[in-house]
C-alpha atoms as a PDB file:
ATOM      1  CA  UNK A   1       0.000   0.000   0.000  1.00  0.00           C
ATOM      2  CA  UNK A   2       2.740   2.564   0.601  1.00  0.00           C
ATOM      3  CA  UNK A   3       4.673   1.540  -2.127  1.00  0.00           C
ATOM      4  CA  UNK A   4       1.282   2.708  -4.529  1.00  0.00           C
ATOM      5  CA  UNK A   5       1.011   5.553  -2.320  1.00  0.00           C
ATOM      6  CA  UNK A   6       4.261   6.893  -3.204  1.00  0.00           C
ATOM      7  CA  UNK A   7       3.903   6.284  -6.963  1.00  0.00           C
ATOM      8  CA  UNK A   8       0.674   8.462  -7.121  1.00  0.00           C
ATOM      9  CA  UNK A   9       2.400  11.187  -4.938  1.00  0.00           C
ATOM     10  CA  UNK A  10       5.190  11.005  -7.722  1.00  0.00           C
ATOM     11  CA  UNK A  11       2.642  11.569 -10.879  1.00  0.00           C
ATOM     12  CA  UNK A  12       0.250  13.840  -8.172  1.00  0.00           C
ATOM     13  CA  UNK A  13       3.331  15.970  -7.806  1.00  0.00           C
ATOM     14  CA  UNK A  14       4.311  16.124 -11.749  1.00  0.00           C
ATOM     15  CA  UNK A  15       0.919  16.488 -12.478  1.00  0.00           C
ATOM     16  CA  UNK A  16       1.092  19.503 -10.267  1.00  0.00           C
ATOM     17  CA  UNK A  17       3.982  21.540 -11.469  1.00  0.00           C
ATOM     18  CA  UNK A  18       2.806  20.854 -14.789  1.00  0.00           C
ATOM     19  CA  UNK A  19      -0.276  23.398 -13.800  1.00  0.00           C
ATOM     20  CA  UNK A  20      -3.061  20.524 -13.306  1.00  0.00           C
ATOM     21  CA  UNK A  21      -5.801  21.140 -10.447  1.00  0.00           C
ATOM     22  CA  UNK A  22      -7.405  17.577 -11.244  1.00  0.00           C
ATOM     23  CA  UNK A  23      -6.161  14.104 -12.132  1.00  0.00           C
ATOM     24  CA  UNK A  24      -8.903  11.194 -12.908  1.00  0.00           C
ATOM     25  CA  UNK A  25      -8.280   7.499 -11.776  1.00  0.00           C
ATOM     26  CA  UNK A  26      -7.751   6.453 -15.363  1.00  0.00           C
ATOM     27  CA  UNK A  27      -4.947   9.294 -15.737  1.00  0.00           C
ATOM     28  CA  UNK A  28      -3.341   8.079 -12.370  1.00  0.00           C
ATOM     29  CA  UNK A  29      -3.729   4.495 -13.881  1.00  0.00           C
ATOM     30  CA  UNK A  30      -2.168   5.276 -16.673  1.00  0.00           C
ATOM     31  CA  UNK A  31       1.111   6.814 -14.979  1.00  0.00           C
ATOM     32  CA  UNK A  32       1.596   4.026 -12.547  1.00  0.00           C
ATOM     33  CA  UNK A  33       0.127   0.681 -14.396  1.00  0.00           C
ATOM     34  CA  UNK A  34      -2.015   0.614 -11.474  1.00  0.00           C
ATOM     35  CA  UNK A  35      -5.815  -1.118 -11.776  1.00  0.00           C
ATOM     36  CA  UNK A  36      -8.171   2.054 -11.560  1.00  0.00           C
ATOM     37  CA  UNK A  37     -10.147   0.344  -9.585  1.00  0.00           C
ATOM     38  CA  UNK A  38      -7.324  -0.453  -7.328  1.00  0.00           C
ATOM     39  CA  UNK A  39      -6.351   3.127  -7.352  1.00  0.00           C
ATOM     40  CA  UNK A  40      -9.976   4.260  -6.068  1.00  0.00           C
ATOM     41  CA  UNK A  41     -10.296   1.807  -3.599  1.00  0.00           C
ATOM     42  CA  UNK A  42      -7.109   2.960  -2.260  1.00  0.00           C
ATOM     43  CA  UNK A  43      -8.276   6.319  -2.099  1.00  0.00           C
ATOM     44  CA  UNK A  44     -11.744   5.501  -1.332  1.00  0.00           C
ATOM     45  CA  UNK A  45      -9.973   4.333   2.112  1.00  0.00           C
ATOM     46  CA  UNK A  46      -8.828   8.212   2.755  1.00  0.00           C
ATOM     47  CA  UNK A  47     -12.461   9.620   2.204  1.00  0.00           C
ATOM     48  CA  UNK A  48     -14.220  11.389  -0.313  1.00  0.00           C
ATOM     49  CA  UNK A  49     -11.713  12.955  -2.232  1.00  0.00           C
ATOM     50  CA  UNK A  50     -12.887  11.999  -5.878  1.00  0.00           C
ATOM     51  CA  UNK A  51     -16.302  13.425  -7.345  1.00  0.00           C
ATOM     52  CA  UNK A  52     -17.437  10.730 -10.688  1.00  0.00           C
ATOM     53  CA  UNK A  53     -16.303  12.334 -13.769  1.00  0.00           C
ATOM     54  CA  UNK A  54     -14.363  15.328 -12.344  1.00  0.00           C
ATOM     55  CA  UNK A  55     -11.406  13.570 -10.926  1.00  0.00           C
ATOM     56  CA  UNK A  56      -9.293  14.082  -7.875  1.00  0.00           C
ATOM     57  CA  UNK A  57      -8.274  17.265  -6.722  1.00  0.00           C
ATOM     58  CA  UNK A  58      -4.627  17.255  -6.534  1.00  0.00           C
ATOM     59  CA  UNK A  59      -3.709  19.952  -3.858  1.00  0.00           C
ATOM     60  CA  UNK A  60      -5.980  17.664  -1.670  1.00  0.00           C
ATOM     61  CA  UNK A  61      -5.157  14.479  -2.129  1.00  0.00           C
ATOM     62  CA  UNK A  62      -1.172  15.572  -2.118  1.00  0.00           C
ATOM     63  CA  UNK A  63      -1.674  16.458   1.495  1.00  0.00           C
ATOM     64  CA  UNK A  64      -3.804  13.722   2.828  1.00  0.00           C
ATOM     65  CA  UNK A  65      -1.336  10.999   1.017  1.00  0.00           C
ATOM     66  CA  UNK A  66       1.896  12.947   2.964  1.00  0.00           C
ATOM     67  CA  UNK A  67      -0.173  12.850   6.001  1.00  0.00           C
ATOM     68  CA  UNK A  68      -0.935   9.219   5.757  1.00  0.00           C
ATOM     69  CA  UNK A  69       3.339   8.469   4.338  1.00  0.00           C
ATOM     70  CA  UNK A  70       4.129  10.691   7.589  1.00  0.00           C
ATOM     71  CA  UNK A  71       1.824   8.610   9.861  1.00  0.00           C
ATOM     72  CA  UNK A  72       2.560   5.457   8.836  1.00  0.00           C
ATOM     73  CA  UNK A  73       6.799   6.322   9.489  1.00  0.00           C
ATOM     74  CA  UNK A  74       7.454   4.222   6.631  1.00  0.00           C
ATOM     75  CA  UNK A  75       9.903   7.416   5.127  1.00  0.00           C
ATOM     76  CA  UNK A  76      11.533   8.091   7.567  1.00  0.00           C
ATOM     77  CA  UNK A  77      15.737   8.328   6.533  1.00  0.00           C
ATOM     78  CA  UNK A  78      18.686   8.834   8.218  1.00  0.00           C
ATOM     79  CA  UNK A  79      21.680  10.781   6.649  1.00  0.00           C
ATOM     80  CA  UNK A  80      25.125  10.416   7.161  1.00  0.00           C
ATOM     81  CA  UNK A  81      27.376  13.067   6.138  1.00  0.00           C
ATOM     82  CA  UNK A  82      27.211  16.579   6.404  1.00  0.00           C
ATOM     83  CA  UNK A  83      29.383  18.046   3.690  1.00  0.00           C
ATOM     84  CA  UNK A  84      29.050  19.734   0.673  1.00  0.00           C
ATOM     85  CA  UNK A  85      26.664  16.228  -1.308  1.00  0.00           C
ATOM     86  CA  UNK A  86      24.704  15.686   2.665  1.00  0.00           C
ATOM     87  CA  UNK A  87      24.257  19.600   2.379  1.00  0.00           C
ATOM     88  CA  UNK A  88      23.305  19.113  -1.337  1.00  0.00           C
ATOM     89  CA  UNK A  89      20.763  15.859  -0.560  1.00  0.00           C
ATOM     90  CA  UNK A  90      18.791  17.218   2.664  1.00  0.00           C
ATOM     91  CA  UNK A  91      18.815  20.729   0.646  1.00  0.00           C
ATOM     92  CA  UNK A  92      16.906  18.543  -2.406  1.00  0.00           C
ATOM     93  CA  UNK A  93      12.898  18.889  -2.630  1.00  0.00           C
ATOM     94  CA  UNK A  94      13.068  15.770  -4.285  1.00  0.00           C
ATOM     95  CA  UNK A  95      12.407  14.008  -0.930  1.00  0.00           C
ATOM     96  CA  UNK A  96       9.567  15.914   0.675  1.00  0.00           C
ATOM     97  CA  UNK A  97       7.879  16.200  -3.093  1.00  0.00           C
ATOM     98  CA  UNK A  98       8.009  11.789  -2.326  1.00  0.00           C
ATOM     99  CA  UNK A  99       6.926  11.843   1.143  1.00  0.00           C
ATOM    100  CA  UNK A 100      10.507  10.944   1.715  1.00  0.00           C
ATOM    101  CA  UNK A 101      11.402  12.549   5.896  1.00  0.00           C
ATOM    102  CA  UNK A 102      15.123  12.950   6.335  1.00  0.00           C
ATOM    103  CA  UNK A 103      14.037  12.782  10.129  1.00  0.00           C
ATOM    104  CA  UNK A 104      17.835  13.009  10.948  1.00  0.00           C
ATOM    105  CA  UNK A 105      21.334  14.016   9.546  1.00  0.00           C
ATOM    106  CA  UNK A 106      24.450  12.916  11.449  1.00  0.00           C
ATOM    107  CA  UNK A 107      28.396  13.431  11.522  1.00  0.00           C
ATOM    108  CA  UNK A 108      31.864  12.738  13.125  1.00  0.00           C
ATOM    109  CA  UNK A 109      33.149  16.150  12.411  1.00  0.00           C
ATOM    110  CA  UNK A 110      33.017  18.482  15.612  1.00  0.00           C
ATOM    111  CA  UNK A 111      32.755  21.509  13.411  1.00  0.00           C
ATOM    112  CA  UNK A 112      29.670  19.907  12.028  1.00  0.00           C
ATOM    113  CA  UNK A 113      27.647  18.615  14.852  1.00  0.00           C
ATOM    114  CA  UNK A 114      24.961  21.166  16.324  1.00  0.00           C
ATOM    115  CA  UNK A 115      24.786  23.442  12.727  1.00  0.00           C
ATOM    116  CA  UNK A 116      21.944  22.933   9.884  1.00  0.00           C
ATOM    117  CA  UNK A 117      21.871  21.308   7.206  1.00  0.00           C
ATOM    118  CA  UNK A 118      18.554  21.745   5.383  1.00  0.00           C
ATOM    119  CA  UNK A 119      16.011  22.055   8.197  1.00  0.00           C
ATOM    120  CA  UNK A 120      17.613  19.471  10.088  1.00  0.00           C
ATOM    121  CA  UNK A 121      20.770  19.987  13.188  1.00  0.00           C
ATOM    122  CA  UNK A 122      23.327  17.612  12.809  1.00  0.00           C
ATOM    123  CA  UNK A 123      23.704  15.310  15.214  1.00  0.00           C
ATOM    124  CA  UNK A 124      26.918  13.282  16.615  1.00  0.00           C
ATOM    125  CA  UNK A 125      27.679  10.478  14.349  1.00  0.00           C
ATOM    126  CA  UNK A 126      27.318   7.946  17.923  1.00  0.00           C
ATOM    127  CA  UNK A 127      23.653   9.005  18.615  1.00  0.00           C
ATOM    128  CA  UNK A 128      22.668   7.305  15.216  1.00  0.00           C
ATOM    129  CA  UNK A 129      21.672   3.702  16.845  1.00  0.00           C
ATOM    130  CA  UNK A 130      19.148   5.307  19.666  1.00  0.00           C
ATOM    131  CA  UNK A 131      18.011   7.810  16.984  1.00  0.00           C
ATOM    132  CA  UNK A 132      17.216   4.911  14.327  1.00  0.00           C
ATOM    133  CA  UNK A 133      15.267   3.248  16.757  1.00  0.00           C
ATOM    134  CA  UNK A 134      12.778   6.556  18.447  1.00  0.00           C
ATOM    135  CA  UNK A 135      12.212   7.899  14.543  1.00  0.00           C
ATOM    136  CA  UNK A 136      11.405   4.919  13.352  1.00  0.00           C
ATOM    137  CA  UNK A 137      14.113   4.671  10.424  1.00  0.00           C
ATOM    138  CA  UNK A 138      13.899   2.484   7.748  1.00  0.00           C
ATOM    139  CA  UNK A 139      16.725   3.555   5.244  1.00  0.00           C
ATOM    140  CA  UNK A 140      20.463   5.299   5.603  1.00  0.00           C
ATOM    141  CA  UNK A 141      21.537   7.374   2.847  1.00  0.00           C
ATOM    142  CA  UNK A 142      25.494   7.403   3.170  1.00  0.00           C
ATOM    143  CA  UNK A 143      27.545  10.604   1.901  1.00  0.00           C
ATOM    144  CA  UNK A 144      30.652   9.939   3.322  1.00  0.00           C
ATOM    145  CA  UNK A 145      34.268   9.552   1.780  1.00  0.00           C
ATOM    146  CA  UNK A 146      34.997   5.725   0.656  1.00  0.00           C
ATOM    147  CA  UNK A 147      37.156   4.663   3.027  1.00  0.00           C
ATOM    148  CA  UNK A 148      33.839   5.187   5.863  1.00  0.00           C
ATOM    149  CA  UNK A 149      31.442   4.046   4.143  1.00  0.00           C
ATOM    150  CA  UNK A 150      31.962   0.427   4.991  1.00  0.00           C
ATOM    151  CA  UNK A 151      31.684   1.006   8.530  1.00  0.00           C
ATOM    152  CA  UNK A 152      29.027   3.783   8.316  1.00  0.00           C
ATOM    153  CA  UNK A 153      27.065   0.331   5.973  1.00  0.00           C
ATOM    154  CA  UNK A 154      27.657  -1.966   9.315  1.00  0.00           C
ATOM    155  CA  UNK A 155      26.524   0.742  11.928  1.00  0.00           C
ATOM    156  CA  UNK A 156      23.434   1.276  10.288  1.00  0.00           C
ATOM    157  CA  UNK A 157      22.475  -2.511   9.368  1.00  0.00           C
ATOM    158  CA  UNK A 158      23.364  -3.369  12.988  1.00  0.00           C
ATOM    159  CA  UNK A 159      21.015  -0.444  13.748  1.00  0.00           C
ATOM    160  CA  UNK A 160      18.283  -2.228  12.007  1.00  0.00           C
ATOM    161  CA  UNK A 161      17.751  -0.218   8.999  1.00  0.00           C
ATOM    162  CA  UNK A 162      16.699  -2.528   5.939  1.00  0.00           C
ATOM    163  CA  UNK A 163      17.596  -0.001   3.113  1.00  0.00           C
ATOM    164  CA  UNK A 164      21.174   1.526   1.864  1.00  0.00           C
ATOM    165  CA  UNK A 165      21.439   4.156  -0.377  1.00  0.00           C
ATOM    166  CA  UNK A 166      25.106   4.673  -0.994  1.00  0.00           C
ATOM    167  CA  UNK A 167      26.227   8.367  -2.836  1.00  0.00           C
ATOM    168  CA  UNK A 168      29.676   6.818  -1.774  1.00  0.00           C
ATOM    169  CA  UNK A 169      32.763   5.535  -4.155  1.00  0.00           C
ATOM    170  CA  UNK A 170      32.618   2.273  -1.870  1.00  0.00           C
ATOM    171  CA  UNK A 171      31.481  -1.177  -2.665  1.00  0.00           C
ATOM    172  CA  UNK A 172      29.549  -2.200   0.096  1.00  0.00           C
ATOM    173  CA  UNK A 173      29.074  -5.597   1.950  1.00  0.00           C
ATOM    174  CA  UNK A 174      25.571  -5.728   3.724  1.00  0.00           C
ATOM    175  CA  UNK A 175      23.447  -8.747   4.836  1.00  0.00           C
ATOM    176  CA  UNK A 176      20.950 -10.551   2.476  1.00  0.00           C
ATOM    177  CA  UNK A 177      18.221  -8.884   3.491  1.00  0.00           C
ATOM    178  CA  UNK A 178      19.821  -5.332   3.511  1.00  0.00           C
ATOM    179  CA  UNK A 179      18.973  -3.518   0.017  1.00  0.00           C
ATOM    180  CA  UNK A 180      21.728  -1.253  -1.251  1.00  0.00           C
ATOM    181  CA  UNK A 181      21.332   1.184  -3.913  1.00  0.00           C
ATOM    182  CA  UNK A 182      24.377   3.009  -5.223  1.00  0.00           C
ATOM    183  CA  UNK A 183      24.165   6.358  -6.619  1.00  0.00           C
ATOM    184  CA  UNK A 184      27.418   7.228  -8.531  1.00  0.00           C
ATOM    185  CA  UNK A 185      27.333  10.305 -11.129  1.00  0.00           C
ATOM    186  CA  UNK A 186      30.498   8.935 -12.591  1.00  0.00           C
ATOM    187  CA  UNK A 187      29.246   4.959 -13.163  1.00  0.00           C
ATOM    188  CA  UNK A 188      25.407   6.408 -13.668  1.00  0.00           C
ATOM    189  CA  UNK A 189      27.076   8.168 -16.942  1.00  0.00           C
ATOM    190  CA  UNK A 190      29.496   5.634 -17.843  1.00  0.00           C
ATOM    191  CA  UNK A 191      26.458   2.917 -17.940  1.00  0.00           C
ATOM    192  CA  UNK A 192      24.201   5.453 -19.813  1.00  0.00           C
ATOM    193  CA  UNK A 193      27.067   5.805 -22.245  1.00  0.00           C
ATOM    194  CA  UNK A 194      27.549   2.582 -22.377  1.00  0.00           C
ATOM    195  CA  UNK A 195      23.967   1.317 -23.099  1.00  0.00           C
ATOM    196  CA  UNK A 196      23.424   4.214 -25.398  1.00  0.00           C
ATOM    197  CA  UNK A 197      26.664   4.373 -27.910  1.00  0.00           C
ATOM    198  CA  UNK A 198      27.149   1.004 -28.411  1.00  0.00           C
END
């Protein structure tokens, strides 16, 4: 359920800066390959948001599905490293536009701990087990140099958190049932080349 959740706040949000009030069932269907049907009962679940041959309003049903995302704690991420790509990711929209919390940022750097980054303080690197647990965090997002990331990979698995994204140069080793998604300018554009010129 929150995984459809989050794909309609991704085409709700499109739809939106594209200068759309309303968005049908059939539209959202078509987006997602979600089942209308499946996409109004899921709605249908939230109240009466929909009116029969109008469509949705999107303004509305953007802030009831963030309220629900936000309730349910299932977006809740932890960052790790506060310099200039931590500044760069808790700076993004792109999260809050997904429902996507950073609900915490953390460092080892003294100089660090205590200032902003986004909306968020940064908080010392050794709080991140306790924190993991009271905010209910599913997924780290690491932006630390290489040679931490390993370590950074093992804190936050031993933590409990289920989902890695890595923005570092590091291979990681996680547990089977740890998912790690590396985010690499350099390799994203050597694979597009790749796959595209040849």
């Amino acid at each position: 359920m929150a995984a459809r959740l989050s794909r309609y706040l991704q085409v709700l949000t499109q739809s939106k800066k594209m200068g759309k009030d309303r968005i049908s069932s059939q539209e959202l269907s078509d987006y997602t390959n979600i089942n209308a049907t499946q996409i109004r009962r899921d709605l249908s679940a939230f109240g009466k948001f929909g009116k029969r041959g109008v469509g949705y309003n999107i303004d509305s049903l953007l802030g009831e599905i963030r309220k629900i995302l936000r309730t349910q704690g299932q977006h809740n991420i932890a960052l790790i490293g506060a310099g200039r790509l931590g500044q760069a990711i808790a700076s993004s929209p792109i999260f809050a536009e997904h429902g996507i919390n950073i609900a915490a940022a953390f460092d080892t750097d003294p100089d660090k701990v205590g200032r902003a980054i986004g909306s968020l303080p940064v908080s010392e690197y050794d709080q991140l087990p306790g924190t993991v647990r009271d905010k209910n965090i599913i997924v780290g997002v690491i932006a630390v140099p290489a040679d931490n990331a390993q370590q950074v990979a093992n804190d936050l698995t031993d933590a409990g958190v289920k989902i890695i994204f890595n923005y570092s140069e590091a291979l990681l080793d996680v547990p089977s049932d740890v998912a790690v998604h590396t985010s690499n300018p350099a390799v994203e554009l050597l694979y597009a080349l790749y796959f595209h010129l040849t």
